[in-house]
Protein backbone atom coordinates (compact mmCIF):
# COMPACT_ATOMS: atom_id res chain seq x y z
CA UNK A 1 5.02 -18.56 -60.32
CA UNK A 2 6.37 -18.11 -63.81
CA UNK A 3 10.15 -16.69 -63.81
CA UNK A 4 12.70 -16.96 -66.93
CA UNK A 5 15.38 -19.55 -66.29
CA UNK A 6 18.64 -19.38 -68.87
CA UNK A 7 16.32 -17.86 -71.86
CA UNK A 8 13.62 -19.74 -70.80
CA UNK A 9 10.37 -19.30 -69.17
CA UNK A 10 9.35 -21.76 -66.58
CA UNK A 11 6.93 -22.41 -64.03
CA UNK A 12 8.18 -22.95 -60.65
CA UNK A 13 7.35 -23.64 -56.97
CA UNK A 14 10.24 -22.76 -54.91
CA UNK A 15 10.56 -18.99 -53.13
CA UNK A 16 14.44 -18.90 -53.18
CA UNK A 17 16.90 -19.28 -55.54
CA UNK A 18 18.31 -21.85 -53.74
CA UNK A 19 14.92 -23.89 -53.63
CA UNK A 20 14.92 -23.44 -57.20
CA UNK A 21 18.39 -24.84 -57.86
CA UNK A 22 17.62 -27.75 -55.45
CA UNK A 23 14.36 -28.60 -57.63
CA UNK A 24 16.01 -28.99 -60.12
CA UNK A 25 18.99 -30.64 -59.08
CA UNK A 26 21.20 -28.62 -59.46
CA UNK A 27 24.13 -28.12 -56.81
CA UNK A 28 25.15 -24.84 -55.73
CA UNK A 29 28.53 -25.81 -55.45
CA UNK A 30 28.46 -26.20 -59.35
CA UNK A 31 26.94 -23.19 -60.74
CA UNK A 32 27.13 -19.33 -60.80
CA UNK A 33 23.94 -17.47 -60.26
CA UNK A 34 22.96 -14.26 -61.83
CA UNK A 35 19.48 -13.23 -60.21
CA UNK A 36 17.94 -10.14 -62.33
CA UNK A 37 21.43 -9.29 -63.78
CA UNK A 38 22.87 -9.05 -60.50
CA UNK A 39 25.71 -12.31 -59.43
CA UNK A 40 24.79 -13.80 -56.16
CA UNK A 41 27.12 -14.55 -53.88
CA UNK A 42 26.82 -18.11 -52.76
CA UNK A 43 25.83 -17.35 -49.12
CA UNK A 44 23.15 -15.08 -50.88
CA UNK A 45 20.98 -18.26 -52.22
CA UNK A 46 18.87 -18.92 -49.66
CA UNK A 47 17.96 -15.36 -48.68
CA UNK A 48 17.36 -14.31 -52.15
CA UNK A 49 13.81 -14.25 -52.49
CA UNK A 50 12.08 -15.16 -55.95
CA UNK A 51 9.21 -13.25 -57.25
CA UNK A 52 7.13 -13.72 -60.54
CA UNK A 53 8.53 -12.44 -63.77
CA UNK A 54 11.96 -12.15 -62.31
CA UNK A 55 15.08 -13.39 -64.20
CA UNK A 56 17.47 -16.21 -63.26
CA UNK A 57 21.07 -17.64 -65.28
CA UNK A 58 22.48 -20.80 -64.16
CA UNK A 59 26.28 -20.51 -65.42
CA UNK A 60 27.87 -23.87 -64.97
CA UNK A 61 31.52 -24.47 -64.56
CA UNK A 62 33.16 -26.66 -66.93
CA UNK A 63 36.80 -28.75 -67.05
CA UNK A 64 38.61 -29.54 -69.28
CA UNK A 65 41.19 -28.67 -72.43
CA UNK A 66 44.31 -29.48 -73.73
């Protein structure tokens, strides 16, 4: 199925987001999701279920700073 990851489109195999993040190595712990303009809770990533076309932001925290 083709969804649109940060900007980009992308073909992908998994049918949750949190399939998706684990493809692609990403930890949940380390990210905020917003799943068709709507942020996910984190308990919500493994119930919420991908479909084609549908839009996905990976917003990942950062440290740092003086």
């Amino acid at each position: 199925m083709r969804v649109t990851i940060n900007g980009k489109s992308e073909e992908v195999s998994g049918s949750t987001v949190l399939e998706i993040l684990k493809a692609k190595d990403v930890s949940p712990q380390m990210v905020a999701v917003e799943f068709n303009s709507k942020m996910l809770e984190r308990d919500e990533l493994g119930s919420t279920v991908v479909k084609d076309g549908d839009a996905i932001e990976f917003l990942f925290y950062m440290g740092g700073g003086a």
